[in-house]
PDB file of N, CA and C in Angstrom:
ATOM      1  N   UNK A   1       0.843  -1.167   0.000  1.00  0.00           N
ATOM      2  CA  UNK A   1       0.000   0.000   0.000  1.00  0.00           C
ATOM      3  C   UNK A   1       0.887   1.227   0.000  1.00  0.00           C
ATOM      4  N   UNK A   2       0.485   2.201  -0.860  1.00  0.00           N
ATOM      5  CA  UNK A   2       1.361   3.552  -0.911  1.00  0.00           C
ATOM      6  C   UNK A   2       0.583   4.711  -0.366  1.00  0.00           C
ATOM      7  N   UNK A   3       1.420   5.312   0.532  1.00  0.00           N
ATOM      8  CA  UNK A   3       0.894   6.577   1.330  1.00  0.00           C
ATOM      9  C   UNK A   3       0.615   7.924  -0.242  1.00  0.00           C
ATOM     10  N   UNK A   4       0.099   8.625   0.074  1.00  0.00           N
ATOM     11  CA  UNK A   4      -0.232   9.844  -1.036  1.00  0.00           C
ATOM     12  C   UNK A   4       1.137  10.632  -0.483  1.00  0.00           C
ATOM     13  N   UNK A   5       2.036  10.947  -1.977  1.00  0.00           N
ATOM     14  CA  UNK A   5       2.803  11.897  -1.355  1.00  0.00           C
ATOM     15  C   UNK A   5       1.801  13.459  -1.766  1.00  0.00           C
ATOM     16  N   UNK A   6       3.300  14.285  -0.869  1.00  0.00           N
ATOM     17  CA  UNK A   6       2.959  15.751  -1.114  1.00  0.00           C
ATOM     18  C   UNK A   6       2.356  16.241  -2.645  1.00  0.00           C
ATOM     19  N   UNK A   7       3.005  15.463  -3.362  1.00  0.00           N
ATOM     20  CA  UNK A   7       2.824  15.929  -5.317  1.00  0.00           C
ATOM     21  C   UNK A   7       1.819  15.363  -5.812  1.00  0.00           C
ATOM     22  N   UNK A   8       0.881  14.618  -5.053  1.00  0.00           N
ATOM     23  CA  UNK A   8       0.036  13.566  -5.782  1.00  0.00           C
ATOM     24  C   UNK A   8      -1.489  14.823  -6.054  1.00  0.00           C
ATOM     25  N   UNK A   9      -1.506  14.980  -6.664  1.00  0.00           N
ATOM     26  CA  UNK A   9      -2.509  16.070  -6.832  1.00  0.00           C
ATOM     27  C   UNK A   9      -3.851  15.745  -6.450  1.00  0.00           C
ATOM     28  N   UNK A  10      -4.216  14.493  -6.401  1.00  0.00           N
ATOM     29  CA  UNK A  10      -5.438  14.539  -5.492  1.00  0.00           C
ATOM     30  C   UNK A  10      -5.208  14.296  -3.768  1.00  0.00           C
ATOM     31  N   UNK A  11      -4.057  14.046  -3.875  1.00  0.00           N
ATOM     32  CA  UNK A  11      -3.477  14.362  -1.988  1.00  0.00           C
ATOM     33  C   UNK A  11      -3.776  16.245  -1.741  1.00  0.00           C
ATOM     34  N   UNK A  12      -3.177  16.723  -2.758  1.00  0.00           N
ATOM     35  CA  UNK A  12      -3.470  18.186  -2.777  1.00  0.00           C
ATOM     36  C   UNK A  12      -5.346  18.365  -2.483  1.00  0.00           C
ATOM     37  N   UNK A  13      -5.762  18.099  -3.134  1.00  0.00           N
ATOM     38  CA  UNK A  13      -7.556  18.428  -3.104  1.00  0.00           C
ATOM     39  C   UNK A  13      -7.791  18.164  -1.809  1.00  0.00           C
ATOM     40  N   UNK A  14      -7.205  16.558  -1.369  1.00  0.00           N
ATOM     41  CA  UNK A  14      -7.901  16.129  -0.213  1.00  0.00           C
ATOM     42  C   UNK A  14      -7.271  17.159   1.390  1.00  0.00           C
ATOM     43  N   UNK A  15      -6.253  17.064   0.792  1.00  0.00           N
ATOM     44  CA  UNK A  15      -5.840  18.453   2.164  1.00  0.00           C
ATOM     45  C   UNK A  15      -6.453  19.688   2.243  1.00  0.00           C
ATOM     46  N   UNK A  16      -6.654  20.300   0.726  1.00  0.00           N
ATOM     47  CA  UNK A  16      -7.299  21.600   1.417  1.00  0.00           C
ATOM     48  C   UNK A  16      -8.862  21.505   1.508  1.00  0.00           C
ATOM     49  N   UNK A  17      -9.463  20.477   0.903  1.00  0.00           N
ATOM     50  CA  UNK A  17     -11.015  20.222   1.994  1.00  0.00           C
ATOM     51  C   UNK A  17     -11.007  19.694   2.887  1.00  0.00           C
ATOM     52  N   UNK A  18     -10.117  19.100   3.886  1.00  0.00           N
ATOM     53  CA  UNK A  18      -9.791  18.584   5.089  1.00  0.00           C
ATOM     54  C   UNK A  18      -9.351  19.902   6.001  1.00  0.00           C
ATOM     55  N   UNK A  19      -9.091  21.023   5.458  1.00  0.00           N
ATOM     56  CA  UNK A  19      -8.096  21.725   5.912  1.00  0.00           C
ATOM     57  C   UNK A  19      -8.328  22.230   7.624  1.00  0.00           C
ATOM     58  N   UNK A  20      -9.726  21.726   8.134  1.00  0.00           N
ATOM     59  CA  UNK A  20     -10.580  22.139   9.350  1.00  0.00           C
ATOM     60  C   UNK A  20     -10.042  20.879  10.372  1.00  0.00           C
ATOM     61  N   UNK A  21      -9.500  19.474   9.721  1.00  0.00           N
ATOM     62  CA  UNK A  21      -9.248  18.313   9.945  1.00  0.00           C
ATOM     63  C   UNK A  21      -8.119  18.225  10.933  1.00  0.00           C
ATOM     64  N   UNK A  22      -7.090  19.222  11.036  1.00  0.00           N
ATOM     65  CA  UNK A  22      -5.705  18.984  10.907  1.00  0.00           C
ATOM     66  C   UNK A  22      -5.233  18.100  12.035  1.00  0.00           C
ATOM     67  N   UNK A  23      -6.051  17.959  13.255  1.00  0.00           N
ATOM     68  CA  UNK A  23      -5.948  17.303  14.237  1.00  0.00           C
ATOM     69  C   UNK A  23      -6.013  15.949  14.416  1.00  0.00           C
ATOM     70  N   UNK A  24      -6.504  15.474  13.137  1.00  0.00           N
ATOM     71  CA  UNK A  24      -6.758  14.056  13.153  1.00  0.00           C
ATOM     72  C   UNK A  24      -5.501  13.512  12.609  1.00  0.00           C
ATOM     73  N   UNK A  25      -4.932  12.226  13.282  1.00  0.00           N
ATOM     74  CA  UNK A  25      -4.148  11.722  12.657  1.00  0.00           C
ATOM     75  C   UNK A  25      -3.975  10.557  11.787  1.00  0.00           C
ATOM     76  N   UNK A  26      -2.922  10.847  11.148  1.00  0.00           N
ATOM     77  CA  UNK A  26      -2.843  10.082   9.662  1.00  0.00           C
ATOM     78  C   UNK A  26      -2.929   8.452   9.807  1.00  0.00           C
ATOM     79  N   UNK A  27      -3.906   7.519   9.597  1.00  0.00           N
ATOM     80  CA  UNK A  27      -3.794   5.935   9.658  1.00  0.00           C
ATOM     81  C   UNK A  27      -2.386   5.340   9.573  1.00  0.00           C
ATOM     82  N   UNK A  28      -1.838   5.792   8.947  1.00  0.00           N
ATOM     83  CA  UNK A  28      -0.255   5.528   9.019  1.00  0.00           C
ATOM     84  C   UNK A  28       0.604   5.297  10.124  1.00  0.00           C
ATOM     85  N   UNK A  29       0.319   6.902  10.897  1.00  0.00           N
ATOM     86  CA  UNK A  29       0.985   7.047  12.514  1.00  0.00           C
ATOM     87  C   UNK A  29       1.066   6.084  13.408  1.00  0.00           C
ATOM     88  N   UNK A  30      -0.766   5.525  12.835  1.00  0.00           N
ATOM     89  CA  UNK A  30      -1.228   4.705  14.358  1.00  0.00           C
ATOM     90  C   UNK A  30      -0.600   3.562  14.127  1.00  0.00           C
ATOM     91  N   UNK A  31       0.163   3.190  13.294  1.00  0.00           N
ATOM     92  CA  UNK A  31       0.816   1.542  13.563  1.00  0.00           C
ATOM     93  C   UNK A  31       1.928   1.655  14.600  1.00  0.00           C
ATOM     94  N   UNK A  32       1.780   0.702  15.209  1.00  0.00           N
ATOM     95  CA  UNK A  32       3.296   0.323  16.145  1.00  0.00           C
ATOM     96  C   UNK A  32       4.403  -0.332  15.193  1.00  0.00           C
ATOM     97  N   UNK A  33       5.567   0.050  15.458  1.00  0.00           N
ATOM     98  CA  UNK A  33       6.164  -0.542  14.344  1.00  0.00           C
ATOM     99  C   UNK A  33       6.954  -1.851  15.376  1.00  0.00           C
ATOM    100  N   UNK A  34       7.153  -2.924  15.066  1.00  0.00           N
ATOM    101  CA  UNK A  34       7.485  -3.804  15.315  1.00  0.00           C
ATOM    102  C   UNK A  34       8.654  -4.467  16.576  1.00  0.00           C
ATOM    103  N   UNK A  35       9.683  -3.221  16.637  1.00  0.00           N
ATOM    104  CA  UNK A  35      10.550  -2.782  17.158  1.00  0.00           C
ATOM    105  C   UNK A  35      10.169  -1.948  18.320  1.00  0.00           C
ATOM    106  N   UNK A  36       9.104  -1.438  18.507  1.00  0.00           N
ATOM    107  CA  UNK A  36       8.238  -0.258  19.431  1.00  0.00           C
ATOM    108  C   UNK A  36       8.740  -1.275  21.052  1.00  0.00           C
ATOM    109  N   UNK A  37       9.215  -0.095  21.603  1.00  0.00           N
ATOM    110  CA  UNK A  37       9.265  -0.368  22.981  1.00  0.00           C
ATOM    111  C   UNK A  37       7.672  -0.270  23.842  1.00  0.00           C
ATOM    112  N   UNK A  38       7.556  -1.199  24.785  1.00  0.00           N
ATOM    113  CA  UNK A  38       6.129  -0.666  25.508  1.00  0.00           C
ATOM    114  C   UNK A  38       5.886   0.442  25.194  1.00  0.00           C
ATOM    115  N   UNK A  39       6.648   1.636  26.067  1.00  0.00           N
ATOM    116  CA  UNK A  39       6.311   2.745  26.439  1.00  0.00           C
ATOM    117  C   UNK A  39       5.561   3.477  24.334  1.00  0.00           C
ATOM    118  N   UNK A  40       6.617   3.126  23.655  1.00  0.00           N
ATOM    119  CA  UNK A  40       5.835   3.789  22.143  1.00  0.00           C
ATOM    120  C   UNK A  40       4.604   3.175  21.786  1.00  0.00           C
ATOM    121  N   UNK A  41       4.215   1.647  22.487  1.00  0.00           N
ATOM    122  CA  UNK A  41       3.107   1.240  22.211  1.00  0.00           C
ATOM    123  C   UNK A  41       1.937   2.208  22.693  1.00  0.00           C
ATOM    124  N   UNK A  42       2.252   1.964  23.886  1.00  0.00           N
ATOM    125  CA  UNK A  42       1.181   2.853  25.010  1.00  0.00           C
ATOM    126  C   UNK A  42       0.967   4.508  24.378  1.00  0.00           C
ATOM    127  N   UNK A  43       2.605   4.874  23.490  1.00  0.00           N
ATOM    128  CA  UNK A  43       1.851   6.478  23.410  1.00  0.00           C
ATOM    129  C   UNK A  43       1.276   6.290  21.677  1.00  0.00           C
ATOM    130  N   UNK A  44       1.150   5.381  21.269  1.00  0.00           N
ATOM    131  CA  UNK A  44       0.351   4.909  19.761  1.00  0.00           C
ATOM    132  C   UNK A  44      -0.962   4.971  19.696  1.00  0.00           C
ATOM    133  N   UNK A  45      -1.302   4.156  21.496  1.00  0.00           N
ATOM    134  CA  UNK A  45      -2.457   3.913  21.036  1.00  0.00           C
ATOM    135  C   UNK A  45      -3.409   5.135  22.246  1.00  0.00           C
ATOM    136  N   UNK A  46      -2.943   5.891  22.237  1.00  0.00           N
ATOM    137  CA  UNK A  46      -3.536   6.814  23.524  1.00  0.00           C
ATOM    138  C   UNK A  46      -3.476   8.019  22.401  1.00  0.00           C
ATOM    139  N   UNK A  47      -2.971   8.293  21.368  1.00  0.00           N
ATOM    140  CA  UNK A  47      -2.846   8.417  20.302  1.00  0.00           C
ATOM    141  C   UNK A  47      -3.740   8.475  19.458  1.00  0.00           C
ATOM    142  N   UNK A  48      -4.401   7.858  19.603  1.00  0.00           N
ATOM    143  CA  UNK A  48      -5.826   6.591  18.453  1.00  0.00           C
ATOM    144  C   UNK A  48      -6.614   7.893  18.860  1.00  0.00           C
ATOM    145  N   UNK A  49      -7.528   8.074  17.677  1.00  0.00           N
ATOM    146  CA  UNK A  49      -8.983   9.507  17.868  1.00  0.00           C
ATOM    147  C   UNK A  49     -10.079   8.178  18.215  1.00  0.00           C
ATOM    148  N   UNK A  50     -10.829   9.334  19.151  1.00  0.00           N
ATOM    149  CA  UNK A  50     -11.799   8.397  19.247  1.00  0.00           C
ATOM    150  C   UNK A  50     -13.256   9.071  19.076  1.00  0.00           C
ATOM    151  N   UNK A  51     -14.528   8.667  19.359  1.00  0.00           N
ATOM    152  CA  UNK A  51     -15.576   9.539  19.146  1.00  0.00           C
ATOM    153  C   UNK A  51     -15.380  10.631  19.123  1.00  0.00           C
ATOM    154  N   UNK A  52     -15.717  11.669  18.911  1.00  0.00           N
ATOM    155  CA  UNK A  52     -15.499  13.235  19.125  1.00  0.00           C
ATOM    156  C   UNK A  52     -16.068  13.927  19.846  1.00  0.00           C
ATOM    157  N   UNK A  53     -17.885  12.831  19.762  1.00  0.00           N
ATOM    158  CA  UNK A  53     -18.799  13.427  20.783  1.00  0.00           C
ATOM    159  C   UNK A  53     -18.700  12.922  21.653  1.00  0.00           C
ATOM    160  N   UNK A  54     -17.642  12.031  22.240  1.00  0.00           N
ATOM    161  CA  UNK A  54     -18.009  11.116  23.590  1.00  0.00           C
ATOM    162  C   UNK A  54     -16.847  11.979  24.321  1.00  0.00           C
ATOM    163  N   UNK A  55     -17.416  12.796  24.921  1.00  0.00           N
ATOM    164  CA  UNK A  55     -16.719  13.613  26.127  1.00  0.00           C
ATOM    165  C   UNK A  55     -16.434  13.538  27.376  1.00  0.00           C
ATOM    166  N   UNK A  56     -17.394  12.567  28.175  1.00  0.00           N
ATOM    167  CA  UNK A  56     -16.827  12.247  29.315  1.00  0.00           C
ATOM    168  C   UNK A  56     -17.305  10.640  29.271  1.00  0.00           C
ATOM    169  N   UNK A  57     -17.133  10.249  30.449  1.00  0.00           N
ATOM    170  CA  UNK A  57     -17.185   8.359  30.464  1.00  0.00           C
ATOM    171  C   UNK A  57     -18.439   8.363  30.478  1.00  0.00           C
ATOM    172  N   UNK A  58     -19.321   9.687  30.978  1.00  0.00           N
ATOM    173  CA  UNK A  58     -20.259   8.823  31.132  1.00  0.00           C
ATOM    174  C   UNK A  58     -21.613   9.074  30.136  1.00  0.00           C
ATOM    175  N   UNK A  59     -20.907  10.255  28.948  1.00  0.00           N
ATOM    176  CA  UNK A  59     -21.410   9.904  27.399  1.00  0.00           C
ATOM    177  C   UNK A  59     -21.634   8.686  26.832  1.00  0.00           C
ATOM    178  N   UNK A  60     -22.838   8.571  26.006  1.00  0.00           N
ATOM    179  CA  UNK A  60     -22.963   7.406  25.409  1.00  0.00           C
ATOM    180  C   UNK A  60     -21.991   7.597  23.651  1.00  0.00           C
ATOM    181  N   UNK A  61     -21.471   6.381  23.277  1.00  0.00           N
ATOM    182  CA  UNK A  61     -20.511   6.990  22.464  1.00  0.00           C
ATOM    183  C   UNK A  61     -20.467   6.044  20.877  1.00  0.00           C
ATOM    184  N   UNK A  62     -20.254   6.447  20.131  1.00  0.00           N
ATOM    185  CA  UNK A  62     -20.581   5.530  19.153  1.00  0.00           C
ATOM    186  C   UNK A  62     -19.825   4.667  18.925  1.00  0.00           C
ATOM    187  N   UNK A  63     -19.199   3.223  18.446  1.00  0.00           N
ATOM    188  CA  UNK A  63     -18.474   2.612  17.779  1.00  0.00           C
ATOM    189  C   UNK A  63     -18.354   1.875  16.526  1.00  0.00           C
ATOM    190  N   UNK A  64     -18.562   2.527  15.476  1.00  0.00           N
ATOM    191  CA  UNK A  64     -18.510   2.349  14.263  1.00  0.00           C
ATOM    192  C   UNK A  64     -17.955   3.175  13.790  1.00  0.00           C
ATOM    193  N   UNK A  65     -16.955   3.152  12.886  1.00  0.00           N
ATOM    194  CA  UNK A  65     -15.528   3.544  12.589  1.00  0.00           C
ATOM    195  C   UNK A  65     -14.458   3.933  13.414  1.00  0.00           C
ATOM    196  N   UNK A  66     -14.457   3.241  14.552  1.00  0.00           N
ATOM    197  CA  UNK A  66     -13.803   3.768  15.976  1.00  0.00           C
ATOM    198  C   UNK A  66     -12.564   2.696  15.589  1.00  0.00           C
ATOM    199  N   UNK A  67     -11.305   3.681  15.795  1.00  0.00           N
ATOM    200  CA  UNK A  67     -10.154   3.078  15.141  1.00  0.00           C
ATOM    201  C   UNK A  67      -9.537   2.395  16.325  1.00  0.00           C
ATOM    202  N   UNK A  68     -10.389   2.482  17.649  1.00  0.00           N
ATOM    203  CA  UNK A  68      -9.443   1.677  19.052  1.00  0.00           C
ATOM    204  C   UNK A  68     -10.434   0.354  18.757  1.00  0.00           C
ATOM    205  N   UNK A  69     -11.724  -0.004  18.827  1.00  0.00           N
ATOM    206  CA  UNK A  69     -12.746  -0.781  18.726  1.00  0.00           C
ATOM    207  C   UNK A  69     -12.303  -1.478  17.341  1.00  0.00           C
ATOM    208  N   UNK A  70     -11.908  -1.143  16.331  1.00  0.00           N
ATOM    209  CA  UNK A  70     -10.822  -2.289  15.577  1.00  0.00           C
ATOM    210  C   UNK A  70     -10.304  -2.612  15.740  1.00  0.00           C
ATOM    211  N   UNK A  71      -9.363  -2.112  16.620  1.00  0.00           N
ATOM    212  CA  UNK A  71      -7.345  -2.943  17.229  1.00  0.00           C
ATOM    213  C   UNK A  71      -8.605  -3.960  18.308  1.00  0.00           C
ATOM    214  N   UNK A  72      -9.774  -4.013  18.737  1.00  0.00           N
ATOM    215  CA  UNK A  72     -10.110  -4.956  19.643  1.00  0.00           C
ATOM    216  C   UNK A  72     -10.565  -5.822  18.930  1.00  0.00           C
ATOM    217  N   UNK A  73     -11.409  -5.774  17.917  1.00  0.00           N
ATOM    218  CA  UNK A  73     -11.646  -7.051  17.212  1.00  0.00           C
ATOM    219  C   UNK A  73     -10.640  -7.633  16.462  1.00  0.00           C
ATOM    220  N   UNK A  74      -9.269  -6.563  15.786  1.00  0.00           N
ATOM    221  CA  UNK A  74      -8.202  -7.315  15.002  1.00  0.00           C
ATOM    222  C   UNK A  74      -7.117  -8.246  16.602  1.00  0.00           C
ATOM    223  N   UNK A  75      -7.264  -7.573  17.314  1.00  0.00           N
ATOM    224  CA  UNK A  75      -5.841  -8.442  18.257  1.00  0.00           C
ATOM    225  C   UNK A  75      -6.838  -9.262  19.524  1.00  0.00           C
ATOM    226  N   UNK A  76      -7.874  -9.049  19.727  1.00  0.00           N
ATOM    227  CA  UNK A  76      -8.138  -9.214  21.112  1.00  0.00           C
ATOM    228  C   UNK A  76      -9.077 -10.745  20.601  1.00  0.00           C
ATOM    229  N   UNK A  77      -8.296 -12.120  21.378  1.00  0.00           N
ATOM    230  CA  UNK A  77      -8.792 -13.151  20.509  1.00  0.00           C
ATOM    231  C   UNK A  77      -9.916 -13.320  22.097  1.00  0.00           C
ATOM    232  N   UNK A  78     -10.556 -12.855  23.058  1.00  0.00           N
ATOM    233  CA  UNK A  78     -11.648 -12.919  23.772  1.00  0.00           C
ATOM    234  C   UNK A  78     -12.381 -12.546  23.063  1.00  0.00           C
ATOM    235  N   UNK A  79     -13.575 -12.934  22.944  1.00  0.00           N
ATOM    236  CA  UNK A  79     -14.919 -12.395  22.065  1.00  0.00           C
ATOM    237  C   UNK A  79     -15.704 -11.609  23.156  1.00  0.00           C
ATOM    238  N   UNK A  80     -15.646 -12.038  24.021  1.00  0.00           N
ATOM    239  CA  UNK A  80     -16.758 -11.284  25.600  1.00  0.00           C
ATOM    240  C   UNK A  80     -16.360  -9.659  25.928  1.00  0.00           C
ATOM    241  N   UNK A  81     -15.342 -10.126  25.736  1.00  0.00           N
ATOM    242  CA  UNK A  81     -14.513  -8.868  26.478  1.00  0.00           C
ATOM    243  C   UNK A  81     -14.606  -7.319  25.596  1.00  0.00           C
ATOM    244  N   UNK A  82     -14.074  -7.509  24.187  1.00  0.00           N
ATOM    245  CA  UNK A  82     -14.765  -6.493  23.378  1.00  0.00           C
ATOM    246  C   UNK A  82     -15.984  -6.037  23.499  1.00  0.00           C
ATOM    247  N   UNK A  83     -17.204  -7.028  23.305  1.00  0.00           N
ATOM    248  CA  UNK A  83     -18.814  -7.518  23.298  1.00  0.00           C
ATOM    249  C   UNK A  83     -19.335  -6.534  24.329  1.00  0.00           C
ATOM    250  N   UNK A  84     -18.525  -6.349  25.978  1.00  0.00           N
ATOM    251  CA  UNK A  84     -18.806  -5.934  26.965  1.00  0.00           C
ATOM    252  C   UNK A  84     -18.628  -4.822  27.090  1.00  0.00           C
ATOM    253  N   UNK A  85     -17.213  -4.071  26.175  1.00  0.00           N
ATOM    254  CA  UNK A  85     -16.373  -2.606  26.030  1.00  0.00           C
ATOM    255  C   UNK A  85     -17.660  -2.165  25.078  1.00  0.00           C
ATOM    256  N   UNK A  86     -18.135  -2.656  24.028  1.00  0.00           N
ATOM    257  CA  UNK A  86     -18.701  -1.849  22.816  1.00  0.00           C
ATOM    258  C   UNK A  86     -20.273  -1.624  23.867  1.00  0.00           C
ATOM    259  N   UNK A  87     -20.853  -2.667  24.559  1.00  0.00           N
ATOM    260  CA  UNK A  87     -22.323  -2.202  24.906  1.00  0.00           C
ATOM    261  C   UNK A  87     -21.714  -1.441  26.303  1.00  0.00           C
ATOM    262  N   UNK A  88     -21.049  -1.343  27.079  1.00  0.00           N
ATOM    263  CA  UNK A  88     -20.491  -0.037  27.952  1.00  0.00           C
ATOM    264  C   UNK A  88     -20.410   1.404  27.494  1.00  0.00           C
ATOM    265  N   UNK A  89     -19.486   1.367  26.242  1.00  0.00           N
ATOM    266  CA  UNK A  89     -19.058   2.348  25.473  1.00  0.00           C
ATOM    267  C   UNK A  89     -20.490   2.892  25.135  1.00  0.00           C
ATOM    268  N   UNK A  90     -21.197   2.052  23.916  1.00  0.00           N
ATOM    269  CA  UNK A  90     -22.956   2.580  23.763  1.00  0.00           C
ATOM    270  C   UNK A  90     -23.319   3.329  24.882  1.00  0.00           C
ATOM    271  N   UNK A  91     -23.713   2.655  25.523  1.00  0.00           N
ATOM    272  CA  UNK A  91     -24.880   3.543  26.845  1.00  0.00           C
ATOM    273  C   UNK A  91     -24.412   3.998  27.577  1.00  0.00           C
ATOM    274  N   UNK A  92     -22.684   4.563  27.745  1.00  0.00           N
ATOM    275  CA  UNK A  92     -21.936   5.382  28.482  1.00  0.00           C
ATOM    276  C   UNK A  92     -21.565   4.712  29.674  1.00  0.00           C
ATOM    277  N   UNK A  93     -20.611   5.052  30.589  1.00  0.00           N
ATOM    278  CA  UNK A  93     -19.984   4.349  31.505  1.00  0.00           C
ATOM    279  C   UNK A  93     -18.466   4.282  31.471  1.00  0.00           C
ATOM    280  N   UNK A  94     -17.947   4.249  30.359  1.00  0.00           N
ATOM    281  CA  UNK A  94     -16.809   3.810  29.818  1.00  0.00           C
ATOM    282  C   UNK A  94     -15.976   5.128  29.551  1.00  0.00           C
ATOM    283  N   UNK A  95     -14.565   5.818  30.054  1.00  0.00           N
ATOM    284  CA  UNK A  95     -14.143   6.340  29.336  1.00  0.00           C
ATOM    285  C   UNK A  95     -12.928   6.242  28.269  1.00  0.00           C
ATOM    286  N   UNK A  96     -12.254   7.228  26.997  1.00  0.00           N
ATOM    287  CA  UNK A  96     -11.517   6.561  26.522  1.00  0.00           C
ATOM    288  C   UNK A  96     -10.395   6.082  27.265  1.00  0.00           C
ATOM    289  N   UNK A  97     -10.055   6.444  27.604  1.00  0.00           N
ATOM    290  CA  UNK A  97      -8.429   5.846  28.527  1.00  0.00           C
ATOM    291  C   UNK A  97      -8.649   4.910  28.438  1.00  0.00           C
ATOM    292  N   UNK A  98      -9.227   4.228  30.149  1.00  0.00           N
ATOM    293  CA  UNK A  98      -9.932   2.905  29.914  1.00  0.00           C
ATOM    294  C   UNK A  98     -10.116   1.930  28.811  1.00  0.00           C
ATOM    295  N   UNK A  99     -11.088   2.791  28.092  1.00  0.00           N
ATOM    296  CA  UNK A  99     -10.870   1.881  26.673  1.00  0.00           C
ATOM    297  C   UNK A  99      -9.767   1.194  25.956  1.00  0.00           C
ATOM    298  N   UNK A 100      -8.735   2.069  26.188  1.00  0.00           N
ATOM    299  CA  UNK A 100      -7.534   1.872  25.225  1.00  0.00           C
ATOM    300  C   UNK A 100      -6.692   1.081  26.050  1.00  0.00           C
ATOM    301  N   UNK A 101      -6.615   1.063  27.600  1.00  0.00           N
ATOM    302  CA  UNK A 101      -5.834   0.080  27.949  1.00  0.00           C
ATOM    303  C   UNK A 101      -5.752  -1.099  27.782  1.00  0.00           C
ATOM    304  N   UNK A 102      -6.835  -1.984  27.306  1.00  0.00           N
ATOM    305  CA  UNK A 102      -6.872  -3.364  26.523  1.00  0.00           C
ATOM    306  C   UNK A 102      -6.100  -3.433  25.342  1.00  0.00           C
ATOM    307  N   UNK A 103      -6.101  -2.329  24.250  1.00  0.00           N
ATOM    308  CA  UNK A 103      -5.436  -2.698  23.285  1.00  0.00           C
ATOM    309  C   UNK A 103      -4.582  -2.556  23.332  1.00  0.00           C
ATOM    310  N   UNK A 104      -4.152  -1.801  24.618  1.00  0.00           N
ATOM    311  CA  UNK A 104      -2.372  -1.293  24.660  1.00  0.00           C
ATOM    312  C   UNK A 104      -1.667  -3.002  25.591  1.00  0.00           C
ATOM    313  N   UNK A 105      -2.614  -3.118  26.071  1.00  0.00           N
ATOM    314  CA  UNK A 105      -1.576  -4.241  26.901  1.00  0.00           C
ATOM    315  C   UNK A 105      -1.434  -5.395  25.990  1.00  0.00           C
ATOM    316  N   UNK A 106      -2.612  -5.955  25.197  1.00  0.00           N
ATOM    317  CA  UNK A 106      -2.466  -6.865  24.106  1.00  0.00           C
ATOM    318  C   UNK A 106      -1.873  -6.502  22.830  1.00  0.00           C
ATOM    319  N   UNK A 107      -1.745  -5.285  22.563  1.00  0.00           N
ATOM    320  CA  UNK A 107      -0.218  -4.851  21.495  1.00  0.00           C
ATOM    321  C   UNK A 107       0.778  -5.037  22.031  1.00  0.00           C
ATOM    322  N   UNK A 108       1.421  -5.076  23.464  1.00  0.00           N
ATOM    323  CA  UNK A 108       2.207  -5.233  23.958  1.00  0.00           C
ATOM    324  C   UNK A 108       2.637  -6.520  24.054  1.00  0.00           C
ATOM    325  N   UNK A 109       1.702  -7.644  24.753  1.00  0.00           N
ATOM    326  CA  UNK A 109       2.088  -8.720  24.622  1.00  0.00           C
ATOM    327  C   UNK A 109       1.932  -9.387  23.114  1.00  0.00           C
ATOM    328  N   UNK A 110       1.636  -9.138  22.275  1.00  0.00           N
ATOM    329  CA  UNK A 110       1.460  -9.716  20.818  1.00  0.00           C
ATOM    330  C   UNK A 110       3.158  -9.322  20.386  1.00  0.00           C
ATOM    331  N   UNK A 111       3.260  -8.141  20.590  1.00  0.00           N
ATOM    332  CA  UNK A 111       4.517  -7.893  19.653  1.00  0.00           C
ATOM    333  C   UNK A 111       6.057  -8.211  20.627  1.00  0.00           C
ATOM    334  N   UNK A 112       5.966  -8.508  21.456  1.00  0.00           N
ATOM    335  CA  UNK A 112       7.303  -8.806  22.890  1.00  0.00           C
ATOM    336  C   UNK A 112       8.145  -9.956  22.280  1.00  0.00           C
ATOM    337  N   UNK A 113       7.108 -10.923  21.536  1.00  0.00           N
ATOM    338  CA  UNK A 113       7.994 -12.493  21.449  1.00  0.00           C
ATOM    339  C   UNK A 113       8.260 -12.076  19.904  1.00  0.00           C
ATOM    340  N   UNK A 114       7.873 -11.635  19.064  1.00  0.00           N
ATOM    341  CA  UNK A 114       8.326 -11.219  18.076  1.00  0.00           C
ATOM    342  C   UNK A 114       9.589 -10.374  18.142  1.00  0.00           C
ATOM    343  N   UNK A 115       9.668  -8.505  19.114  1.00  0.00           N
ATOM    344  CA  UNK A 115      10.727  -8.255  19.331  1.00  0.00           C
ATOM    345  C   UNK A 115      11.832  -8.807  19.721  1.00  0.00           C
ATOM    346  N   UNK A 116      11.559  -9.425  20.465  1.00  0.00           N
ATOM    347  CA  UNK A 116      13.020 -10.320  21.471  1.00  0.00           C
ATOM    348  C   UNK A 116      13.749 -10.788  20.761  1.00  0.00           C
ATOM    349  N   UNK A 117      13.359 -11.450  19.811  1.00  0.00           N
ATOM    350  CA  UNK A 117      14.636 -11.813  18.566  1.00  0.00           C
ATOM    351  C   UNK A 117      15.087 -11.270  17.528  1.00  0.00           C
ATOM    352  N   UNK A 118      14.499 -10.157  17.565  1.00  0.00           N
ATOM    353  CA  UNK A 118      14.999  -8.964  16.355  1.00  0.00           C
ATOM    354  C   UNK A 118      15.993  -8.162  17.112  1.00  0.00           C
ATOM    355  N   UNK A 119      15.639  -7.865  18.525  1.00  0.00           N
ATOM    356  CA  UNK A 119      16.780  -6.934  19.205  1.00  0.00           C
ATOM    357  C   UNK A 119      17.686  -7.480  20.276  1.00  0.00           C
ATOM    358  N   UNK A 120      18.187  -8.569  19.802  1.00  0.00           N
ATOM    359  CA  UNK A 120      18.819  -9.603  20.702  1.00  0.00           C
ATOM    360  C   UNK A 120      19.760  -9.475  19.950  1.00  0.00           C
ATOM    361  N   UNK A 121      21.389  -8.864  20.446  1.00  0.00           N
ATOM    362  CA  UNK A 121      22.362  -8.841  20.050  1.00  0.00           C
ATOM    363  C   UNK A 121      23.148  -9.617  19.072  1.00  0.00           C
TER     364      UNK A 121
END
């Protein structure tokens, strides 16, 4: 997959009707790269945008296109446990922090046994 560079002229269009956007970050950012120490995991995914209207925990909040509520169905092999975050999240209760600490600790342990032998002398 290729990122849009600066010259790609419909990268141009899409920036300056985004131009109100600038705060959101690029799908790109949010990957951990492989090599990521905890601590870069944790600031990746704290990182992650989440509802816009869900302002405090105890907003009800949407999850559909919610880019933390994907890292839970792509890494998190419990089915309950998501199931329980998404109808919390709905009818409020839940805030993001919270939210994100599941995917941060299971990015963490997913990618540890993979690192260890890439940065092993």
């Amino acid at each position: 997959m290729s990122l849009p560079s600066s010259s790609d002229a419909s990268f141009e269009r899409r920036r300056g009707r985004d131009a109100g956007m600038r705060d959101i970050v690029h799908p790109a950012r949010l990957l951990a790269p492989v090599l990521a120490s905890d601590a870069e995991i944790a600031t990746a995914v704290q990182r992650m945008y989440t509802d816009p209207a869900h302002l405090r925990g105890s907003d009800p909040g949407q999850v559909e296109d919610h880019v933390v509520f994907t890292y839970h169905d792509a890494f998190d092999s419990d089915v309950e446990g998501p199931a329980d975050l998404t109808a919390r999240y709905r009818r409020g209760g839940l805030g993001d922090v919270a939210l994100k600490r599941r995917p941060t600790n299971i990015l963490q342990t997913t990618i540890a046994p993979i690192r260890e032998p890439l940065s092993a002398p």
